[in-house]
PDB file of N, CA and C in Angstrom:
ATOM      1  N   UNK A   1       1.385  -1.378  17.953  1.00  0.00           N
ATOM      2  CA  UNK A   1       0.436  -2.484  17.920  1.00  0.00           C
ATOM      3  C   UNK A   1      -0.221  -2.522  16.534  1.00  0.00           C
ATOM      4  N   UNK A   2      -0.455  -3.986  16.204  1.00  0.00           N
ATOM      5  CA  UNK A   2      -0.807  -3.769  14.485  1.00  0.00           C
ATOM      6  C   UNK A   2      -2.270  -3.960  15.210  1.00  0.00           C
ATOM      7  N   UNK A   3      -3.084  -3.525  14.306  1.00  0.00           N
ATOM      8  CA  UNK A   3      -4.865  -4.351  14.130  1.00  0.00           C
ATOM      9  C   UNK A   3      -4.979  -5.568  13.972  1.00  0.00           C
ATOM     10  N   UNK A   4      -6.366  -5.452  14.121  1.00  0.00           N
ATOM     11  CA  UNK A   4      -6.532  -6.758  13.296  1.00  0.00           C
ATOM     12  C   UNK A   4      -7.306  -6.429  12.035  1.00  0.00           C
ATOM     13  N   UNK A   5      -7.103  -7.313  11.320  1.00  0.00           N
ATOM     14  CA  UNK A   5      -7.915  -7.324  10.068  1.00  0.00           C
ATOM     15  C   UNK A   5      -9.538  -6.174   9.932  1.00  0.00           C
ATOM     16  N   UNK A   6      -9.164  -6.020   8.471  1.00  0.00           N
ATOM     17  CA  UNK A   6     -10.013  -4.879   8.333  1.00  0.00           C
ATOM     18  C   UNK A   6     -10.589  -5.448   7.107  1.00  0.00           C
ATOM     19  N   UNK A   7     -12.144  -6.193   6.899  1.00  0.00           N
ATOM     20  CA  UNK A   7     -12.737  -6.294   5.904  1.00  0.00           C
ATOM     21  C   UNK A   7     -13.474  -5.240   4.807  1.00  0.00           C
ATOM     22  N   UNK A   8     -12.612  -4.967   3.997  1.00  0.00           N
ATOM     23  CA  UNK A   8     -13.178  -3.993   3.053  1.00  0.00           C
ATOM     24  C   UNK A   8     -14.141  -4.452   1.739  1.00  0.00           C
ATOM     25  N   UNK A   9     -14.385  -3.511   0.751  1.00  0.00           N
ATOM     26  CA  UNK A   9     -15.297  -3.365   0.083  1.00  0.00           C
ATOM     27  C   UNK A   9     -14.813  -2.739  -1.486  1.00  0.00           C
ATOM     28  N   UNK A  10     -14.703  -3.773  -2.561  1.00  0.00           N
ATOM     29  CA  UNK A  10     -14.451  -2.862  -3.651  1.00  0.00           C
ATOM     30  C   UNK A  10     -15.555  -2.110  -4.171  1.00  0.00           C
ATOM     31  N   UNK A  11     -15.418  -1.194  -4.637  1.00  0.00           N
ATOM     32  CA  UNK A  11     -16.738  -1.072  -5.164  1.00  0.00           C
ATOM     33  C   UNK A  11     -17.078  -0.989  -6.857  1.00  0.00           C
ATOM     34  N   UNK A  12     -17.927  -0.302  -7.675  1.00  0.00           N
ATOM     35  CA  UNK A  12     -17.906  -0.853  -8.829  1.00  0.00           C
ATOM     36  C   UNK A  12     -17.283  -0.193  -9.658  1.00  0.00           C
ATOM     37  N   UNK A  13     -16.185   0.922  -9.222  1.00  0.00           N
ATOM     38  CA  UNK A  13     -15.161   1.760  -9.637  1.00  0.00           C
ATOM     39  C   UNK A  13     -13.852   0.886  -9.425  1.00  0.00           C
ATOM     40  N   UNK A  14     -13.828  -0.257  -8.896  1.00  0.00           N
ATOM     41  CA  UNK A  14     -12.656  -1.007  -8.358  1.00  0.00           C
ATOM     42  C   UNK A  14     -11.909   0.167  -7.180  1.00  0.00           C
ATOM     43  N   UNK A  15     -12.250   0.796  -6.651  1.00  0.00           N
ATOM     44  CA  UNK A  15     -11.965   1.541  -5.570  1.00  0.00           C
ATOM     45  C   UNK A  15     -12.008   0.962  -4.108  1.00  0.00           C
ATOM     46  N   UNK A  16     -11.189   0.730  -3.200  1.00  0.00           N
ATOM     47  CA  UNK A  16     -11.144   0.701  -1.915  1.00  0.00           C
ATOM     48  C   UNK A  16     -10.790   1.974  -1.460  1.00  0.00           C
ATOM     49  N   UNK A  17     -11.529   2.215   0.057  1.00  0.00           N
ATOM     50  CA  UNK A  17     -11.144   3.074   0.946  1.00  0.00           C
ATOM     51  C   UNK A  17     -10.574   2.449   2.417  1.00  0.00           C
ATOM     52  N   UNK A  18      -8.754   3.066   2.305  1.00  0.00           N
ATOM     53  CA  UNK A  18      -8.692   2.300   3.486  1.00  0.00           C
ATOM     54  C   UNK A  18      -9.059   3.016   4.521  1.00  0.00           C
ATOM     55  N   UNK A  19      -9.270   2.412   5.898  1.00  0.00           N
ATOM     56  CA  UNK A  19      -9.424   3.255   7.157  1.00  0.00           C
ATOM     57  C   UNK A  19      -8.010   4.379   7.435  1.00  0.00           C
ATOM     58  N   UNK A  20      -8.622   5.714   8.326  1.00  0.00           N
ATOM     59  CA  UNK A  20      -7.021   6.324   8.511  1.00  0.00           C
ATOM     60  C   UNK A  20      -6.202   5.544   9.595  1.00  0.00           C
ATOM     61  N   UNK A  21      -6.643   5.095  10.419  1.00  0.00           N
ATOM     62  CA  UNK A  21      -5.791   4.146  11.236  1.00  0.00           C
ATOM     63  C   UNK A  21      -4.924   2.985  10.629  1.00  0.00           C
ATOM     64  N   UNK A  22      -4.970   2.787   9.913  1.00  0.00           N
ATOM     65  CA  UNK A  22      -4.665   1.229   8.913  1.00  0.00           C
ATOM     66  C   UNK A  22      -3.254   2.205   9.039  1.00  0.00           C
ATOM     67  N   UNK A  23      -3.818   3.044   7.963  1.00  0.00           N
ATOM     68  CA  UNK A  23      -2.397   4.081   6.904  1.00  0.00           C
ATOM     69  C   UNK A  23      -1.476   4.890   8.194  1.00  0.00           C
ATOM     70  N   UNK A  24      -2.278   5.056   8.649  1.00  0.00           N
ATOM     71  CA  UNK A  24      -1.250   5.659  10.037  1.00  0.00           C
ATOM     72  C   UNK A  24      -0.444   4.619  10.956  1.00  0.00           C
ATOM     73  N   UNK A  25      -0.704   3.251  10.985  1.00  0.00           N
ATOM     74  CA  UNK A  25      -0.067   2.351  11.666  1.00  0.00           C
ATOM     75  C   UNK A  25       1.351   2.006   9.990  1.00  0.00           C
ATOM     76  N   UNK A  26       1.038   2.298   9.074  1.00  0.00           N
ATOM     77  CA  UNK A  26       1.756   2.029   7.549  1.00  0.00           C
ATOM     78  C   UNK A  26       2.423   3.265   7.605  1.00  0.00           C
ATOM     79  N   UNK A  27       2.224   4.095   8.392  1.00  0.00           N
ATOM     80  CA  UNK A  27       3.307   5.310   8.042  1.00  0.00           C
ATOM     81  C   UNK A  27       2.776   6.201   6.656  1.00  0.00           C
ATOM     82  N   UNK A  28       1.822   5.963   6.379  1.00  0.00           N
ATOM     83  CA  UNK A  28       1.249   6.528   5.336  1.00  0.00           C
ATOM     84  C   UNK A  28      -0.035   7.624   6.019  1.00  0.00           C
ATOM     85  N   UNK A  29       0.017   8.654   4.831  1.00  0.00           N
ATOM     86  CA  UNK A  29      -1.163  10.211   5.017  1.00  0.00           C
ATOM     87  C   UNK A  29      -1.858  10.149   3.468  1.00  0.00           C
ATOM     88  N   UNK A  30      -3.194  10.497   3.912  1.00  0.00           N
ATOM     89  CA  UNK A  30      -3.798  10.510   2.836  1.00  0.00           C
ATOM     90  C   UNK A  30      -3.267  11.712   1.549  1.00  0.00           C
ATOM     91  N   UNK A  31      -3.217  11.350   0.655  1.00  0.00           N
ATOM     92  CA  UNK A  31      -2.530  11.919  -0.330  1.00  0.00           C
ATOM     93  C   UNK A  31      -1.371  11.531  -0.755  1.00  0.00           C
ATOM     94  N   UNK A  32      -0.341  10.852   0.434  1.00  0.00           N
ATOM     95  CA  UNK A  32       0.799   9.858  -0.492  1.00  0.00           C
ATOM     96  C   UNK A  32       0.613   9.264  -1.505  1.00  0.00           C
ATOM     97  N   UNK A  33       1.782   8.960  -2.030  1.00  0.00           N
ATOM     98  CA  UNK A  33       2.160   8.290  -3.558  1.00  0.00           C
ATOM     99  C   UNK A  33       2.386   7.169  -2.865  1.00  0.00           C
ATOM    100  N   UNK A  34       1.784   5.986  -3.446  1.00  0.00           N
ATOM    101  CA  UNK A  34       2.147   4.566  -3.082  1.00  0.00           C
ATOM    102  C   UNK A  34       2.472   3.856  -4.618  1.00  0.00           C
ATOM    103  N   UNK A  35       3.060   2.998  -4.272  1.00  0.00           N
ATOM    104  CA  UNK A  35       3.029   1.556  -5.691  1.00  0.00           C
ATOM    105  C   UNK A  35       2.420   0.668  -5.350  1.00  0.00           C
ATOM    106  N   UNK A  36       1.346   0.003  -6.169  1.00  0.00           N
ATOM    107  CA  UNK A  36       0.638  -1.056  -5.957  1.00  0.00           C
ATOM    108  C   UNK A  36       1.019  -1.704  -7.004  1.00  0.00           C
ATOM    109  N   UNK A  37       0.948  -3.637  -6.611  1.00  0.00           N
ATOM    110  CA  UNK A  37       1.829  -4.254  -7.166  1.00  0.00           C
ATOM    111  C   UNK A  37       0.782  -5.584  -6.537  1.00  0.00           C
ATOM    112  N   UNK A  38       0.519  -6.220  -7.757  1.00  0.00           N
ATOM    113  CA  UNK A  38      -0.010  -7.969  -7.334  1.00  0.00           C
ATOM    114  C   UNK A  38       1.553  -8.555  -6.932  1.00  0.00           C
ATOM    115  N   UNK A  39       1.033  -9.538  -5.925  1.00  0.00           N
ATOM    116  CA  UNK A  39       1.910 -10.325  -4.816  1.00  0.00           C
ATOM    117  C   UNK A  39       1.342 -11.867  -4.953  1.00  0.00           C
ATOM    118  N   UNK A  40       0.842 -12.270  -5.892  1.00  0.00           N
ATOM    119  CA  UNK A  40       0.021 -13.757  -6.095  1.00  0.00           C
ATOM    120  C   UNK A  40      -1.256 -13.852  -5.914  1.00  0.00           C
ATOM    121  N   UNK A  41      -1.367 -14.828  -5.570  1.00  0.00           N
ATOM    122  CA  UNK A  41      -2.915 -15.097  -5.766  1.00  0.00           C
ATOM    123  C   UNK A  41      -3.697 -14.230  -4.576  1.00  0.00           C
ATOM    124  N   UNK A  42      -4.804 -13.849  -5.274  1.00  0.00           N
ATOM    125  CA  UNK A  42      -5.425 -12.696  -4.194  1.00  0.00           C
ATOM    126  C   UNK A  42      -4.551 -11.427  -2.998  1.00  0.00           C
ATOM    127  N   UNK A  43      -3.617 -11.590  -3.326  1.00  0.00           N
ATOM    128  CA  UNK A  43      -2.505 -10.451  -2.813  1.00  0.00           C
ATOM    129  C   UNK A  43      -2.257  -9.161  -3.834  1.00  0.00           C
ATOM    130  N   UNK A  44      -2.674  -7.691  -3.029  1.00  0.00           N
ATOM    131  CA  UNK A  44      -2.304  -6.640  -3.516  1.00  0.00           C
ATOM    132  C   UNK A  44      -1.077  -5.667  -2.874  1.00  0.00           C
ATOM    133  N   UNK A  45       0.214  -5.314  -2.960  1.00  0.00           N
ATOM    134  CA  UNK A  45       0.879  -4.772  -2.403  1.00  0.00           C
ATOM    135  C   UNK A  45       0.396  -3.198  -2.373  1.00  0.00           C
ATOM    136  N   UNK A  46       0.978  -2.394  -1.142  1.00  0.00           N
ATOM    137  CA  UNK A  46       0.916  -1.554  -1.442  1.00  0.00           C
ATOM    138  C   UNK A  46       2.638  -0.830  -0.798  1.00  0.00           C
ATOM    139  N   UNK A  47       3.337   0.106  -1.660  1.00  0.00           N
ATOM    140  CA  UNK A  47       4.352   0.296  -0.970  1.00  0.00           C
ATOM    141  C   UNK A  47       4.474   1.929  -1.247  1.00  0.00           C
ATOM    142  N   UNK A  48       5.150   3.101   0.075  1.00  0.00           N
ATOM    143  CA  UNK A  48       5.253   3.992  -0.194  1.00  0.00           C
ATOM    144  C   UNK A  48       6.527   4.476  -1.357  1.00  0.00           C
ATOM    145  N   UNK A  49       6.068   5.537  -2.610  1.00  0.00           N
ATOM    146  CA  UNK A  49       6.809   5.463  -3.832  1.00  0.00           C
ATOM    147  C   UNK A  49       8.511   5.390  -3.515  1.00  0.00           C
ATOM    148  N   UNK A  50       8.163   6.413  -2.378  1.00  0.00           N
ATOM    149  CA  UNK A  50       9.956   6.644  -2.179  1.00  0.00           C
ATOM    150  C   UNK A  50      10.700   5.789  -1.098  1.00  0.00           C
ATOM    151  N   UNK A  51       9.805   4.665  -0.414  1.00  0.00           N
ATOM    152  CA  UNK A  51      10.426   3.481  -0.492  1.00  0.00           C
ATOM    153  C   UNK A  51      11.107   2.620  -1.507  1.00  0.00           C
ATOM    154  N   UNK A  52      10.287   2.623  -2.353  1.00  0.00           N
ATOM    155  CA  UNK A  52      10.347   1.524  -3.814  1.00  0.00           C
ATOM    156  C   UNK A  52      11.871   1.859  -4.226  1.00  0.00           C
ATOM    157  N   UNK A  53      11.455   3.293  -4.818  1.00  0.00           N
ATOM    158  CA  UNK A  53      12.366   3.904  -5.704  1.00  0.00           C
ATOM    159  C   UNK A  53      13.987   3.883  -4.672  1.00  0.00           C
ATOM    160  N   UNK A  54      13.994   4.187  -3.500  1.00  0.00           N
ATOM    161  CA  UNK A  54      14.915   4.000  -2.818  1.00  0.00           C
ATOM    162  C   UNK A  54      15.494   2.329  -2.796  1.00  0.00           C
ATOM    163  N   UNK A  55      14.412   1.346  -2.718  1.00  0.00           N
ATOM    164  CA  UNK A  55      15.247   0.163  -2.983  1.00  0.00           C
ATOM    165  C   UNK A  55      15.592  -0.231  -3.930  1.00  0.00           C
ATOM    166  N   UNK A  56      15.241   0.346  -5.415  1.00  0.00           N
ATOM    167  CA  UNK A  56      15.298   0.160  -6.707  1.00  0.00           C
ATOM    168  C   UNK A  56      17.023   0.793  -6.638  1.00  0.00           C
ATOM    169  N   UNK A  57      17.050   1.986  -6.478  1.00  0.00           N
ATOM    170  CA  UNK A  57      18.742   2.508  -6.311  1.00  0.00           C
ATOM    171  C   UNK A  57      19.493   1.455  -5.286  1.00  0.00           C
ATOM    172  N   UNK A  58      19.291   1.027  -4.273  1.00  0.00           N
ATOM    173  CA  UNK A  58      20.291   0.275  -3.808  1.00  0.00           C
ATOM    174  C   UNK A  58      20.581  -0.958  -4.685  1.00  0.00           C
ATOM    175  N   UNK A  59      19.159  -1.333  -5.146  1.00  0.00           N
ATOM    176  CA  UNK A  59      19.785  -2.777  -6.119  1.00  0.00           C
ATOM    177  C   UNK A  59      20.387  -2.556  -6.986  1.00  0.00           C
ATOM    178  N   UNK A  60      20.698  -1.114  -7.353  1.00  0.00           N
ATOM    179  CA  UNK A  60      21.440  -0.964  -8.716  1.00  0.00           C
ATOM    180  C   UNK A  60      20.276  -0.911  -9.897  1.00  0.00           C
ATOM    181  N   UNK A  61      19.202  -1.161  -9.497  1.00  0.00           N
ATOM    182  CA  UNK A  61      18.223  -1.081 -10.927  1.00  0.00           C
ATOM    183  C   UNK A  61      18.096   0.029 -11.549  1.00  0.00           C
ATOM    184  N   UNK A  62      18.096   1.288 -11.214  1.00  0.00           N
ATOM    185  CA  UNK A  62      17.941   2.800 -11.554  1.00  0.00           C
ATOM    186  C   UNK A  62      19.182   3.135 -11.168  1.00  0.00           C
TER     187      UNK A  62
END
């Protein structure tokens, strides 16, 4: 089951904290390596590294 929306807070470090439930429904633990990546207007990606890098080798990019 996904959530629903989770209104966060940057703060004046440009820092968010996500909730652990968020990252645990993402398959993510605090301390992973993620890639963050703008996605357009007001969109921030976040993807786990050895996802990325794994689709980067199938496309042939690396």
């Amino acid at each position: 089951m996904i959530r629903e929306p989770v209104e966060l807070g940057i703060n004046d470090h440009g820092q968010v904290e996500l909730p652990l439930g968020l990252l645990a429904e993402a398959g993510l633990s605090p301390g992973a390596s993620v890639l963050a990546y703008s996605d357009g207007d007001g969109r921030i990606v976040l993807r786990r590294a050895e996802d990325a890098i794994c689709d980067l080798i199938e496309d042939g990019t690396l």
